[in-house]
C-alpha atoms as a PDB file:
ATOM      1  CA  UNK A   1      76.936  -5.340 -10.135  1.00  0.00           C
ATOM      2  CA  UNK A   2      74.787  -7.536  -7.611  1.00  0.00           C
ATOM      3  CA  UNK A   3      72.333 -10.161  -9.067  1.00  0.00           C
ATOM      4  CA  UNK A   4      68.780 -10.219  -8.426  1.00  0.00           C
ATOM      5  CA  UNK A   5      67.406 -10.236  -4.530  1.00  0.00           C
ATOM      6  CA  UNK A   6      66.464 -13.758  -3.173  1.00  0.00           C
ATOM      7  CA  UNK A   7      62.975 -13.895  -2.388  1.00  0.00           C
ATOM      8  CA  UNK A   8      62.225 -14.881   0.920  1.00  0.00           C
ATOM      9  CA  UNK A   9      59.038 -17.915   0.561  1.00  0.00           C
ATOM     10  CA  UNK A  10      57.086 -18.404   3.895  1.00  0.00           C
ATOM     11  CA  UNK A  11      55.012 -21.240   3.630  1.00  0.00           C
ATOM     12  CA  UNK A  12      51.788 -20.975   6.151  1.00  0.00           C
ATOM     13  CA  UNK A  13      49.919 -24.023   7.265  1.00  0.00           C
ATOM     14  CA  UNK A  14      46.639 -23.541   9.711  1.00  0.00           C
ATOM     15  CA  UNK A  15      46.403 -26.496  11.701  1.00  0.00           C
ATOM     16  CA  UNK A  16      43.689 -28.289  14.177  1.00  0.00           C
ATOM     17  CA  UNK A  17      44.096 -31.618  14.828  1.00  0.00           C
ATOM     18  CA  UNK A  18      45.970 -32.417  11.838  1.00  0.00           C
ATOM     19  CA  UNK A  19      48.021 -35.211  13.678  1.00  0.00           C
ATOM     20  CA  UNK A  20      47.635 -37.506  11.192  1.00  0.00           C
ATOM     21  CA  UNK A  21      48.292 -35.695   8.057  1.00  0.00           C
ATOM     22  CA  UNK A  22      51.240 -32.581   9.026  1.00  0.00           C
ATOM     23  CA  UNK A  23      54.424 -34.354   8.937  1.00  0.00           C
ATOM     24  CA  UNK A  24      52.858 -35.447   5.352  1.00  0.00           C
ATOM     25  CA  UNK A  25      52.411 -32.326   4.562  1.00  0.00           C
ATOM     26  CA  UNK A  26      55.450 -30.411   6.011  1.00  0.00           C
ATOM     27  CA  UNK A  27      58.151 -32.801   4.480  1.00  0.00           C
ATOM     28  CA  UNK A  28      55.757 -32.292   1.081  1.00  0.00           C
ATOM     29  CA  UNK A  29      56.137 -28.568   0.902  1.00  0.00           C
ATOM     30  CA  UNK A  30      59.819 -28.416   2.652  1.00  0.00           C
ATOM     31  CA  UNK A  31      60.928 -31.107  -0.437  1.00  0.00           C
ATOM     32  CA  UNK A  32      59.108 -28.565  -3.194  1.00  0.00           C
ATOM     33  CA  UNK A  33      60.382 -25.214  -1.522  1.00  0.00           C
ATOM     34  CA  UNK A  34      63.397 -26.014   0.137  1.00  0.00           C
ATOM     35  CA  UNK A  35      64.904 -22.539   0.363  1.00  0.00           C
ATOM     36  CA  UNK A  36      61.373 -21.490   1.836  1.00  0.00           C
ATOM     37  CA  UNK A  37      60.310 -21.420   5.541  1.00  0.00           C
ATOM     38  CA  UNK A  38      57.525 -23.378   6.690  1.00  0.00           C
ATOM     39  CA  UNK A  39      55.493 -22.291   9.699  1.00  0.00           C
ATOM     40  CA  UNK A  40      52.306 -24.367  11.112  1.00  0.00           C
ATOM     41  CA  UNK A  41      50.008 -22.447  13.286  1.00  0.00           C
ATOM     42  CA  UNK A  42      47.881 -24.715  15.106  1.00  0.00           C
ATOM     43  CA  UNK A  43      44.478 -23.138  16.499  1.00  0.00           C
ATOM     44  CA  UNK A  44      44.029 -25.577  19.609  1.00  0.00           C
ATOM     45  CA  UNK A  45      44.806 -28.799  18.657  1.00  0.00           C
ATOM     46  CA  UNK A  46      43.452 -31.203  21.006  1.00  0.00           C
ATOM     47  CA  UNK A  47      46.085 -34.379  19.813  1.00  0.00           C
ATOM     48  CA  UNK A  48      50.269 -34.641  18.488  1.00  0.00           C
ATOM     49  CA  UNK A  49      49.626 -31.679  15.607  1.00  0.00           C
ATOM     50  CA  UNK A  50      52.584 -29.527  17.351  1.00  0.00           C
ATOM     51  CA  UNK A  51      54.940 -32.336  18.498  1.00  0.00           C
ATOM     52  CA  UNK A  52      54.548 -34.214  15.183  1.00  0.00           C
ATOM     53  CA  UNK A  53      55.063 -30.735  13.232  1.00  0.00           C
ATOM     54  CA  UNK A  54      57.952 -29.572  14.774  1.00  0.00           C
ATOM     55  CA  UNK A  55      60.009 -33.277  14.320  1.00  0.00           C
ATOM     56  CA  UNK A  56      58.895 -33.009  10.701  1.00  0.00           C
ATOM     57  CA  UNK A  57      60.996 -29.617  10.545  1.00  0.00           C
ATOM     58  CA  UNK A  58      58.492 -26.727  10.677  1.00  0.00           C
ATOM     59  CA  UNK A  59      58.259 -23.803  13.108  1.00  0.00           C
ATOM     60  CA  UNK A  60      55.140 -24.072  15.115  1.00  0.00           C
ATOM     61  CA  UNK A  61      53.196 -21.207  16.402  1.00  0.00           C
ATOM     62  CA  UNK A  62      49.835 -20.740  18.361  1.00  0.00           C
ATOM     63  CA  UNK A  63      46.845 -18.688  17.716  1.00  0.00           C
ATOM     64  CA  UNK A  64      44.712 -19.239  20.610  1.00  0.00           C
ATOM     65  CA  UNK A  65      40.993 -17.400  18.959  1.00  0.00           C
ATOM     66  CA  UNK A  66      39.070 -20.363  17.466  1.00  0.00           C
ATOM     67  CA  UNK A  67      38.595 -20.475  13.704  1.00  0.00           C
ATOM     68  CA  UNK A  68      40.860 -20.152  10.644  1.00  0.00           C
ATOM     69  CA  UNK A  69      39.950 -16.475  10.061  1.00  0.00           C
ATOM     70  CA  UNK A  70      41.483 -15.944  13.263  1.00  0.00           C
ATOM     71  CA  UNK A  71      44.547 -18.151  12.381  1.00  0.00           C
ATOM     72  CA  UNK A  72      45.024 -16.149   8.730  1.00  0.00           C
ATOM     73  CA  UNK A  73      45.004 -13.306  10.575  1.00  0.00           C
ATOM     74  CA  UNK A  74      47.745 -14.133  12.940  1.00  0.00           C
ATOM     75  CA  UNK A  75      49.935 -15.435  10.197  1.00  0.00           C
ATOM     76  CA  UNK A  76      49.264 -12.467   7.927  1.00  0.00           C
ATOM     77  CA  UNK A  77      50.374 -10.129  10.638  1.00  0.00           C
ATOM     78  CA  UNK A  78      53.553 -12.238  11.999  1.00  0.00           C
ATOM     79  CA  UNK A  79      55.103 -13.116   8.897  1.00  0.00           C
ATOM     80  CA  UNK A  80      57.860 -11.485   7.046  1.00  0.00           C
ATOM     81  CA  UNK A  81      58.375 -12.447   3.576  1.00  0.00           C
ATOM     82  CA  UNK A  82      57.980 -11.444  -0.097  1.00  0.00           C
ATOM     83  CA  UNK A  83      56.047 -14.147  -1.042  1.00  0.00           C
ATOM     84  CA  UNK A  84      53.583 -16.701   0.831  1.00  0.00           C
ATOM     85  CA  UNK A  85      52.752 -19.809   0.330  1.00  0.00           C
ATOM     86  CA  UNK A  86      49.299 -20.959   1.974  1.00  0.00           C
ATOM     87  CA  UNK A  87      47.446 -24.872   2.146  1.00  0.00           C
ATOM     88  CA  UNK A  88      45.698 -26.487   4.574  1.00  0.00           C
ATOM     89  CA  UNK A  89      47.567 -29.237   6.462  1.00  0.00           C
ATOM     90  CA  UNK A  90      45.858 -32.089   5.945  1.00  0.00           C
ATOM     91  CA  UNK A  91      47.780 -32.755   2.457  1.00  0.00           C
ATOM     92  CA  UNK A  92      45.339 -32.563   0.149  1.00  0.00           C
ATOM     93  CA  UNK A  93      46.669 -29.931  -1.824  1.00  0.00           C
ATOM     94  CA  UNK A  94      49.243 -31.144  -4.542  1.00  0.00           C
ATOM     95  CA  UNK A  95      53.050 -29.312  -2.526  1.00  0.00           C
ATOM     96  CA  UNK A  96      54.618 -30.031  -6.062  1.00  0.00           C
ATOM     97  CA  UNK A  97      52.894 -27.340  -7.684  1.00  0.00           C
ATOM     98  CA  UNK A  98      54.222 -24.598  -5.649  1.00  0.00           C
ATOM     99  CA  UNK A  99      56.767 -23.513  -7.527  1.00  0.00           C
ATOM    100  CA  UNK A 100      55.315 -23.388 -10.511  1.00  0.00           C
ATOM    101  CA  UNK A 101      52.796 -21.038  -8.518  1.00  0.00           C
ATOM    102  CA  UNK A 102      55.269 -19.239  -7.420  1.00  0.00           C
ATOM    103  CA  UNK A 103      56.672 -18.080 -10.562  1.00  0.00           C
ATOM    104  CA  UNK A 104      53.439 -17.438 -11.757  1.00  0.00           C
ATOM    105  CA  UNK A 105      53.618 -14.658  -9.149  1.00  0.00           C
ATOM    106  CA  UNK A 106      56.806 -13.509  -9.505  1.00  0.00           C
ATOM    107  CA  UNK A 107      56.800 -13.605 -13.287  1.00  0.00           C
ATOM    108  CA  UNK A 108      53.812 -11.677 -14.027  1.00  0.00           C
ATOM    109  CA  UNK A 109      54.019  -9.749 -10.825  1.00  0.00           C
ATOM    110  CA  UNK A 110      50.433 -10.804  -9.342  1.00  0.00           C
ATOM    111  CA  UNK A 111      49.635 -10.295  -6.581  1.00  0.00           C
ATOM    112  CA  UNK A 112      47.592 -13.665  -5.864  1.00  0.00           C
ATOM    113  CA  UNK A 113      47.808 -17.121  -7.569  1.00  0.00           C
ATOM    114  CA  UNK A 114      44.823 -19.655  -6.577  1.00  0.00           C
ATOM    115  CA  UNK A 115      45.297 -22.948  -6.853  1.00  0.00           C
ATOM    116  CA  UNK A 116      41.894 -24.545  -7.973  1.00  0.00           C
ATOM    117  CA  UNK A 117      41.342 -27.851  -7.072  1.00  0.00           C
ATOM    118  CA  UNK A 118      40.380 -30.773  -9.527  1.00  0.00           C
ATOM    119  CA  UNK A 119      40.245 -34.149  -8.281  1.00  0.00           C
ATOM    120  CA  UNK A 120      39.874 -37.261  -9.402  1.00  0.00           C
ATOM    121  CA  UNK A 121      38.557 -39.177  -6.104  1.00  0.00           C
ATOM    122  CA  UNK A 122      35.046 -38.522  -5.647  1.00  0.00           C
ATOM    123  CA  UNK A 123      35.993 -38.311  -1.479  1.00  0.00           C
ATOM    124  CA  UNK A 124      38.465 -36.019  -1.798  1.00  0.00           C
ATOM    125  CA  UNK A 125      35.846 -33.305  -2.689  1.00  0.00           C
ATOM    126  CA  UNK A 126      32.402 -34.068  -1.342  1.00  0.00           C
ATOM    127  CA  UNK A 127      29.351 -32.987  -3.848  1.00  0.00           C
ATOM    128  CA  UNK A 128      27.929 -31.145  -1.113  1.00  0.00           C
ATOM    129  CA  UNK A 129      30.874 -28.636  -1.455  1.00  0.00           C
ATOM    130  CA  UNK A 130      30.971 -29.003  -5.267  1.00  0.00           C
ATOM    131  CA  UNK A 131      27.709 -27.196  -5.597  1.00  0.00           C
ATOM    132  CA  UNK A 132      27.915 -25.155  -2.855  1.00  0.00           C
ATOM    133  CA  UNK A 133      31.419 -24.075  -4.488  1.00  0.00           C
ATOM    134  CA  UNK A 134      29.373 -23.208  -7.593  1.00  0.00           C
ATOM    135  CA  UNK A 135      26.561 -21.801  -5.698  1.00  0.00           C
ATOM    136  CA  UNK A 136      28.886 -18.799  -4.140  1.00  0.00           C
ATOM    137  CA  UNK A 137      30.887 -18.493  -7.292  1.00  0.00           C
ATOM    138  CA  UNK A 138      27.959 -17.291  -9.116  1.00  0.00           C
ATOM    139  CA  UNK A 139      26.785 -15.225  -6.145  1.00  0.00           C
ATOM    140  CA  UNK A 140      30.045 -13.634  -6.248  1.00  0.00           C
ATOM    141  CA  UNK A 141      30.308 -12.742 -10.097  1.00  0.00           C
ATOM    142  CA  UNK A 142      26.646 -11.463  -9.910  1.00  0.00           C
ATOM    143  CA  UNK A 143      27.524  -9.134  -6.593  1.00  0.00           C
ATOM    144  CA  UNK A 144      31.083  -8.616  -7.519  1.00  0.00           C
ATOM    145  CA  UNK A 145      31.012  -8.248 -11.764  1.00  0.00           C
ATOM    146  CA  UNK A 146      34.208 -11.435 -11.582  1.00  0.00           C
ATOM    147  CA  UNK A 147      35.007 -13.770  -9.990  1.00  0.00           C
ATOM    148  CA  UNK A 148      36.993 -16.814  -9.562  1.00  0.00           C
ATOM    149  CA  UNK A 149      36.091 -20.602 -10.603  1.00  0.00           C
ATOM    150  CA  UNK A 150      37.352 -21.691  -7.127  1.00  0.00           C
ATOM    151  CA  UNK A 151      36.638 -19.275  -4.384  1.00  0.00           C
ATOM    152  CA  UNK A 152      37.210 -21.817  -1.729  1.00  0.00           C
ATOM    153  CA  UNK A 153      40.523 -23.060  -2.250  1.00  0.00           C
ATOM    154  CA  UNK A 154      42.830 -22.977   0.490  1.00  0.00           C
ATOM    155  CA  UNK A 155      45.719 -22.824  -1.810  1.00  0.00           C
ATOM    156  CA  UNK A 156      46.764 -19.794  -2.659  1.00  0.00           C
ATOM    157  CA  UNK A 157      50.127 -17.411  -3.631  1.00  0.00           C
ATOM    158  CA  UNK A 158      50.350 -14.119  -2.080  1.00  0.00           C
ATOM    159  CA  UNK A 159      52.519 -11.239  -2.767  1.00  0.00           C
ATOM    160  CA  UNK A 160      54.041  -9.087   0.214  1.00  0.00           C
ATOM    161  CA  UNK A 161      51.693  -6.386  -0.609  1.00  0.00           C
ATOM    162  CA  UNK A 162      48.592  -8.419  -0.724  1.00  0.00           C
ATOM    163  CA  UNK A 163      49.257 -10.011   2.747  1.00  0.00           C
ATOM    164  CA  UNK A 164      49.855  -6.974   4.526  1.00  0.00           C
ATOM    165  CA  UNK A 165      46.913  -4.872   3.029  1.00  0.00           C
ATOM    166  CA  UNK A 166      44.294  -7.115   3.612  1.00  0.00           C
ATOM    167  CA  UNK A 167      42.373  -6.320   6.942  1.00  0.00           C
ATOM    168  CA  UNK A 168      41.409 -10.183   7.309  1.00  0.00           C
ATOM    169  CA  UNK A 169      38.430  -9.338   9.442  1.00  0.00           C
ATOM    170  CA  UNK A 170      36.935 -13.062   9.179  1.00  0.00           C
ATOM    171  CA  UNK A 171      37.069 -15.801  12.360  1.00  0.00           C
ATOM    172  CA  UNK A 172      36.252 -18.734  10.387  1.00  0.00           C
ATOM    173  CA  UNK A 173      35.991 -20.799   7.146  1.00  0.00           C
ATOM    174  CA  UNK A 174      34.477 -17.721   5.320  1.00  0.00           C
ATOM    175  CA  UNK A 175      38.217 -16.182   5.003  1.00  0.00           C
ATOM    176  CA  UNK A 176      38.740 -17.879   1.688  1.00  0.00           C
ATOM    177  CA  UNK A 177      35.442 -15.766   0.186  1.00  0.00           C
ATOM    178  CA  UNK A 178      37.080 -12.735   2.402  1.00  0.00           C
ATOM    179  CA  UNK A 179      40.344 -12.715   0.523  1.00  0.00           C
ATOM    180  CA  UNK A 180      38.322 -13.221  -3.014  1.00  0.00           C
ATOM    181  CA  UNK A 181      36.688 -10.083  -2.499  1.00  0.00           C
ATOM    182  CA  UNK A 182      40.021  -8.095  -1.191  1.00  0.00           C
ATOM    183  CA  UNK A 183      41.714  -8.979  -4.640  1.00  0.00           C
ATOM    184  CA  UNK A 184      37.978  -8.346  -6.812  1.00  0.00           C
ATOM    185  CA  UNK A 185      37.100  -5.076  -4.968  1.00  0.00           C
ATOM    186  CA  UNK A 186      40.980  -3.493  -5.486  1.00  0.00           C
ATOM    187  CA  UNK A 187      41.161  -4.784  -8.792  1.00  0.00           C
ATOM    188  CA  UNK A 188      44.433  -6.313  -7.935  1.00  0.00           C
ATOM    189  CA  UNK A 189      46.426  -8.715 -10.909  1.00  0.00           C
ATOM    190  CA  UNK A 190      45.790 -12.324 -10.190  1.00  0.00           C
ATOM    191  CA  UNK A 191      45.544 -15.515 -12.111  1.00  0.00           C
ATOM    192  CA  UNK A 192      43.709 -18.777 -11.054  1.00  0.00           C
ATOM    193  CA  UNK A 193      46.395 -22.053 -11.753  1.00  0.00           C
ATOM    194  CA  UNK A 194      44.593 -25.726 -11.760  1.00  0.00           C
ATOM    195  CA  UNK A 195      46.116 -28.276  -9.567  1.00  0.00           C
ATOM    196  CA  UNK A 196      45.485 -31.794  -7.991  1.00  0.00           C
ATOM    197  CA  UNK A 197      43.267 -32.192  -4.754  1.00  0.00           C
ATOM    198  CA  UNK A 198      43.434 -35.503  -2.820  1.00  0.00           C
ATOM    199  CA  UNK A 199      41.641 -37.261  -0.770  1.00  0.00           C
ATOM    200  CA  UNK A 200      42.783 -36.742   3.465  1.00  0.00           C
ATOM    201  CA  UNK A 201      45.067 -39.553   4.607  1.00  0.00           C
ATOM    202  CA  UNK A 202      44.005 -42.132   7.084  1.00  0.00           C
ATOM    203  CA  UNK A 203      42.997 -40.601  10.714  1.00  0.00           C
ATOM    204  CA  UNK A 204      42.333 -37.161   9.236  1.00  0.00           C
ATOM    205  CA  UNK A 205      38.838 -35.507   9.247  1.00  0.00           C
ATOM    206  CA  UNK A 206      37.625 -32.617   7.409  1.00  0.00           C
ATOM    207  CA  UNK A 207      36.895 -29.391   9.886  1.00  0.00           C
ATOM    208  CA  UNK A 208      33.776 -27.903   7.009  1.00  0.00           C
ATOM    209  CA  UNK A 209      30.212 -28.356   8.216  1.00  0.00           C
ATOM    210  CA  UNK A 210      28.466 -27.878   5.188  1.00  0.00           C
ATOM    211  CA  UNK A 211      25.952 -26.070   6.498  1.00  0.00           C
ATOM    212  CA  UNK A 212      26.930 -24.402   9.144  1.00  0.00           C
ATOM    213  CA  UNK A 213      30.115 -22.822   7.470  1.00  0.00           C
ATOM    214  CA  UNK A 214      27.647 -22.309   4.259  1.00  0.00           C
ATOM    215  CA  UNK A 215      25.509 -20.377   6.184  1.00  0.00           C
ATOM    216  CA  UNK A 216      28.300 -17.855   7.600  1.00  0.00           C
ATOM    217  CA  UNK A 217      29.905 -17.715   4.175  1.00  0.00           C
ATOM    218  CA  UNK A 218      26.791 -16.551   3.135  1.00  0.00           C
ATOM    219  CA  UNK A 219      26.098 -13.836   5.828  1.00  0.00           C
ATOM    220  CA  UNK A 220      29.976 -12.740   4.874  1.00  0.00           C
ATOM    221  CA  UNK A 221      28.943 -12.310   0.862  1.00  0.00           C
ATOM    222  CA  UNK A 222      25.352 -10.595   1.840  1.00  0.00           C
ATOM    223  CA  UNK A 223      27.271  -8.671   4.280  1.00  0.00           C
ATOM    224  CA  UNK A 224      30.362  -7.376   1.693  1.00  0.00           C
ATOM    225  CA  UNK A 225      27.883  -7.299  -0.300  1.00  0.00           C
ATOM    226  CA  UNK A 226      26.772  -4.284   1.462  1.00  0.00           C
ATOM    227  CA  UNK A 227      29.393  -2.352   2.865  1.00  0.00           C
ATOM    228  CA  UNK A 228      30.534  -2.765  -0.644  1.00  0.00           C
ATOM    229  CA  UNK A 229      27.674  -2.170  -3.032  1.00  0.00           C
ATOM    230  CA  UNK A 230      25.522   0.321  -0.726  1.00  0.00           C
ATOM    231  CA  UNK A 231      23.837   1.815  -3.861  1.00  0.00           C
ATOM    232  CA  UNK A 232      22.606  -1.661  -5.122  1.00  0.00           C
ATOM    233  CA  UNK A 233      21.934  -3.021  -1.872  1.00  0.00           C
ATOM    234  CA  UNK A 234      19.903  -0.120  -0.188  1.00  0.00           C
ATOM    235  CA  UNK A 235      18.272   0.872  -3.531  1.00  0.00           C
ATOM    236  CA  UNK A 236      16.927  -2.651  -4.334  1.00  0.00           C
ATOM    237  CA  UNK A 237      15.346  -2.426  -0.773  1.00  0.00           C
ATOM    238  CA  UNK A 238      13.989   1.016  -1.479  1.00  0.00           C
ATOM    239  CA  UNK A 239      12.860   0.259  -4.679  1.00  0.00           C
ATOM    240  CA  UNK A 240      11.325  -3.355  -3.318  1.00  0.00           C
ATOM    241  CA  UNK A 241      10.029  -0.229  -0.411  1.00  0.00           C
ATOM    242  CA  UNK A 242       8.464   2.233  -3.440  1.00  0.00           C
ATOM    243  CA  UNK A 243       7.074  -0.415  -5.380  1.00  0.00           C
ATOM    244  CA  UNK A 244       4.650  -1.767  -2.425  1.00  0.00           C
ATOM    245  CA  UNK A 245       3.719   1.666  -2.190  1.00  0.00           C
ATOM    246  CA  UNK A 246       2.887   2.089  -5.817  1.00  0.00           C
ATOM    247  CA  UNK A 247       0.631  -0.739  -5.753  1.00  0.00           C
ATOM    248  CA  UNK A 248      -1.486  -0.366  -2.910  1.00  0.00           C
ATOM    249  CA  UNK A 249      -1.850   3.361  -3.553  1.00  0.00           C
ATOM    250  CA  UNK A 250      -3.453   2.732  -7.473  1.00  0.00           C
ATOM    251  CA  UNK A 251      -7.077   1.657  -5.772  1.00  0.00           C
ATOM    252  CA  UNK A 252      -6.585   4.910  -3.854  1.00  0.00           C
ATOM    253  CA  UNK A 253      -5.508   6.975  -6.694  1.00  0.00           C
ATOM    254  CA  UNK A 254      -8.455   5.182  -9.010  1.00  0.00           C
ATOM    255  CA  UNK A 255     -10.533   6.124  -6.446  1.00  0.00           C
ATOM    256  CA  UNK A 256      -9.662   9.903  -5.896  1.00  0.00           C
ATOM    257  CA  UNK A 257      -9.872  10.566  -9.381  1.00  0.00           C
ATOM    258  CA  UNK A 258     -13.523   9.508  -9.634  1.00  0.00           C
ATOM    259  CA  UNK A 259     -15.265  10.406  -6.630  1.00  0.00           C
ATOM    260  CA  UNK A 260     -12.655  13.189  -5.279  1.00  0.00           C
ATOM    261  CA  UNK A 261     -12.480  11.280  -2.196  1.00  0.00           C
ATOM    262  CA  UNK A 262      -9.902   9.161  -0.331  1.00  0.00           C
ATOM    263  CA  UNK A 263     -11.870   6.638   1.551  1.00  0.00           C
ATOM    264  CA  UNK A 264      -8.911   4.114   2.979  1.00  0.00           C
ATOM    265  CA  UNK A 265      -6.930   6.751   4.454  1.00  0.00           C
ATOM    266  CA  UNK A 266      -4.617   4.621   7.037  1.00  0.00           C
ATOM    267  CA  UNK A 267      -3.836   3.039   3.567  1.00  0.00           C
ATOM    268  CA  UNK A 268      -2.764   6.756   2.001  1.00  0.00           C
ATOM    269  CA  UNK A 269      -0.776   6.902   5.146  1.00  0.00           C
ATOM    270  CA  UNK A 270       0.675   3.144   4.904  1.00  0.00           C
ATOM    271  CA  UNK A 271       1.833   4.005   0.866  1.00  0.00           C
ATOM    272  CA  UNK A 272       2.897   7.686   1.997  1.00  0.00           C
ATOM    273  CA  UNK A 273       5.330   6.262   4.905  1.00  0.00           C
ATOM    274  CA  UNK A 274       6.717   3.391   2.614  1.00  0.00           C
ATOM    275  CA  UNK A 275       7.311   6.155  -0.069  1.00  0.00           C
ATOM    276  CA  UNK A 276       9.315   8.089   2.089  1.00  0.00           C
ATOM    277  CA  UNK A 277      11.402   5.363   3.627  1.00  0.00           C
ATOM    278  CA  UNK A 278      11.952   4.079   0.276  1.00  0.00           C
ATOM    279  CA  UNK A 279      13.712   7.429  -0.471  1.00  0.00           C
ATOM    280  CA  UNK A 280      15.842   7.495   2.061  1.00  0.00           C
ATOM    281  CA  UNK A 281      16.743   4.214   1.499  1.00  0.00           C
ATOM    282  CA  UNK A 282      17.947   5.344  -1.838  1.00  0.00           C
ATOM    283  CA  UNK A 283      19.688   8.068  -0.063  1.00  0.00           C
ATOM    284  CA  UNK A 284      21.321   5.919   2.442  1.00  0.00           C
ATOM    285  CA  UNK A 285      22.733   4.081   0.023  1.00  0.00           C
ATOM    286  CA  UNK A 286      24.425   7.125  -2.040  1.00  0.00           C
ATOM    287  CA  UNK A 287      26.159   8.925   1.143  1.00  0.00           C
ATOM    288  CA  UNK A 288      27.428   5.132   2.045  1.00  0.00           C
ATOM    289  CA  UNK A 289      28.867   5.061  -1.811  1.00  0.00           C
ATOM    290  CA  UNK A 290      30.904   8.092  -1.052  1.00  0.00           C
ATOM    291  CA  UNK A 291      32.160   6.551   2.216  1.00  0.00           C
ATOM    292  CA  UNK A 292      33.015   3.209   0.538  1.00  0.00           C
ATOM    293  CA  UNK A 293      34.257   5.085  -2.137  1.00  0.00           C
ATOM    294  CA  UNK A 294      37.148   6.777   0.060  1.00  0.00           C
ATOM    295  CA  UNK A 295      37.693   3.902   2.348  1.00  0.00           C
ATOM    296  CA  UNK A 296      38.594   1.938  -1.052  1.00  0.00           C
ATOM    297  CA  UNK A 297      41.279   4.951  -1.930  1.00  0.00           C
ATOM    298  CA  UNK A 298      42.941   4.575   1.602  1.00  0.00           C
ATOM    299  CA  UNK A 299      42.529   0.751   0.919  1.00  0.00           C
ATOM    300  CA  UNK A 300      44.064   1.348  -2.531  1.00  0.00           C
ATOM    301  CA  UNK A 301      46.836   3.068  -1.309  1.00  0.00           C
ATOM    302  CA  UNK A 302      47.592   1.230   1.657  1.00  0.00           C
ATOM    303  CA  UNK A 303      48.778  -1.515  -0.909  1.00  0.00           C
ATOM    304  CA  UNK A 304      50.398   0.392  -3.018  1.00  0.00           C
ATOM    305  CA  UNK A 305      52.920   1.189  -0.192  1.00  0.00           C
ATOM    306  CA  UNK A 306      54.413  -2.209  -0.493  1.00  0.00           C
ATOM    307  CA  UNK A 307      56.371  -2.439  -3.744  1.00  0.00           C
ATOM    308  CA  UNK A 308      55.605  -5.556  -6.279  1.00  0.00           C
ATOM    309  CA  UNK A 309      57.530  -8.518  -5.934  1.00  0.00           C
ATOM    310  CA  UNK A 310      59.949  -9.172  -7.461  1.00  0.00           C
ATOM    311  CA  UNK A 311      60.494  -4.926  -7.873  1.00  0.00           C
ATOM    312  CA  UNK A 312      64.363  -4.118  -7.311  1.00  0.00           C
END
């Protein structure tokens, strides 16, 4: 009788120009998860992030397409393992709470475990992102129905089947909101574990423009937002669409019903045209239901190809 398969751990670290922090935070996660592999992909680092990685004992790979999207998606494809352990490299995330992320996972047999930050230095987490954090989060329940309290985190537990069924279509910083919405939309089992977020070491600067990365997260949520929920998004437009029409058509409607005439006509025409577009708007939206409806089954079933982990 054979005892119960080792899981292989990957741990996957997206680097550029981490030179001051990766040997912090490879020697961090190789002392929590020793049986695990650790792998840094750097993404064009213009100083010592590959040298200084691979002394400190991790493999080092290269995704040359700017942007962490771009790096996720490399690692998510490369990788072979059963579970995955991912951070950023600039050793802010607490590497001692791994394992007990880890079997979180295996234990209840989730399929994603986020770390959510909490710290206690005011640097470590600018305020900027706190309410932009909070912002999205609520953006997300309201689109979505759930949501998590961090949707942001880099830190994050993935199963085998998780990895490997997510399409990671994202270039940038919006991957994070990317991979919320993979878990929400499948209804996948996942849990949300709190854990310690520092400040960056010495020499190490944060990659986030507030704005600019707030702004593409944004485009990404209004833009799952509707491949995902045609029938809300096209129908508030339509109805936004039919409502214009309904107002400036009751003057002409008023005015028809005492005189018999219709004396604005281009405006008959205006209401008539916004009527009709408003309808197919509606429409639109309830033949792109049924598409997103079966693209969601082949989604569905796509991950449940690869078995749970932990599953004998």
């Amino acid at each position: 009788m054979t005892g119960p398969k080792q899981l292989r751990i990957a741990v996957l670290l997206p680097c550029y120009n981490e030179e001051a922090a990766i040997a912090q935070t490879v020697a961090a996660f190789r002392a929590a998860l020793p049986g695990a592999d650790v792998y840094v992909y750097d993404n064009n680092s213009a100083d010592r992030t590959v040298e200084v990685a691979s002394a400190a004992g991790a493999t080092v790979r290269s995704e040359r397409m700017q942007g962490k999207g771009n790096v996720v998606r490399r690692m998510f494809a490369d990788i072979e393992a059963d579970v995955y352990v991912m951070a950023d490299g600039d050793s802010t995330y607490d590497a001692s709470a791994a394992p007990d992320l880890v079997a979180r996972l295996v234990d209840e047999r989730l399929d994603m475990v986020v770390g959510a930050r909490k710290s206690e230095v005011e640097e470590a987490y600018r305020r900027g992102h706190r309410l932009g954090n909070r912002l999205f989060t609520g953006i997300l329940a309201s689109l979505f129905g759930r949501s998590f309290t961090d949707i942001f985190s880099g830190y994050r537990v993935f199963s085998r089947r998780f990895v490997k069924s997510f399409p990671a279509l994202s270039r940038g910083f919006e991957t994070e909101t990317e991979i919320s919405v993979h878990a929400l939309e499948l209804a996948m089992p996942v849990a949300e574990v709190v854990t310690a977020y520092g400040a960056r070491p010495e020499g190490s600067q944060s990659k986030l423009s507030t704005y600019r990365d707030g702004w593409r997260i944004m485009k990404t949520i209004l833009h799952l937002f509707r491949i995902e929920r045609p029938v809300l998004f096209y129908g508030s437009f339509g109805l936004f669409l039919a409502a214009v029409a309904v107002a400036i058509s009751i003057p002409l409607v008023v005015t028809f019903v005492q005189t018999g005439l219709v004396p604005r006509f281009p405006t008959a025409i205006l209401a008539t045209g916004l009527m009709i577009v408003a309808f197919m708007s509606f429409m639109c939206g309830l033949i792109l239901d049924t598409v997103v409806r079966g693209r969601r089954e082949m989604r569905r079933l796509a991950y449940l190809s690869y078995p749970a982990v932990g599953a004998s």
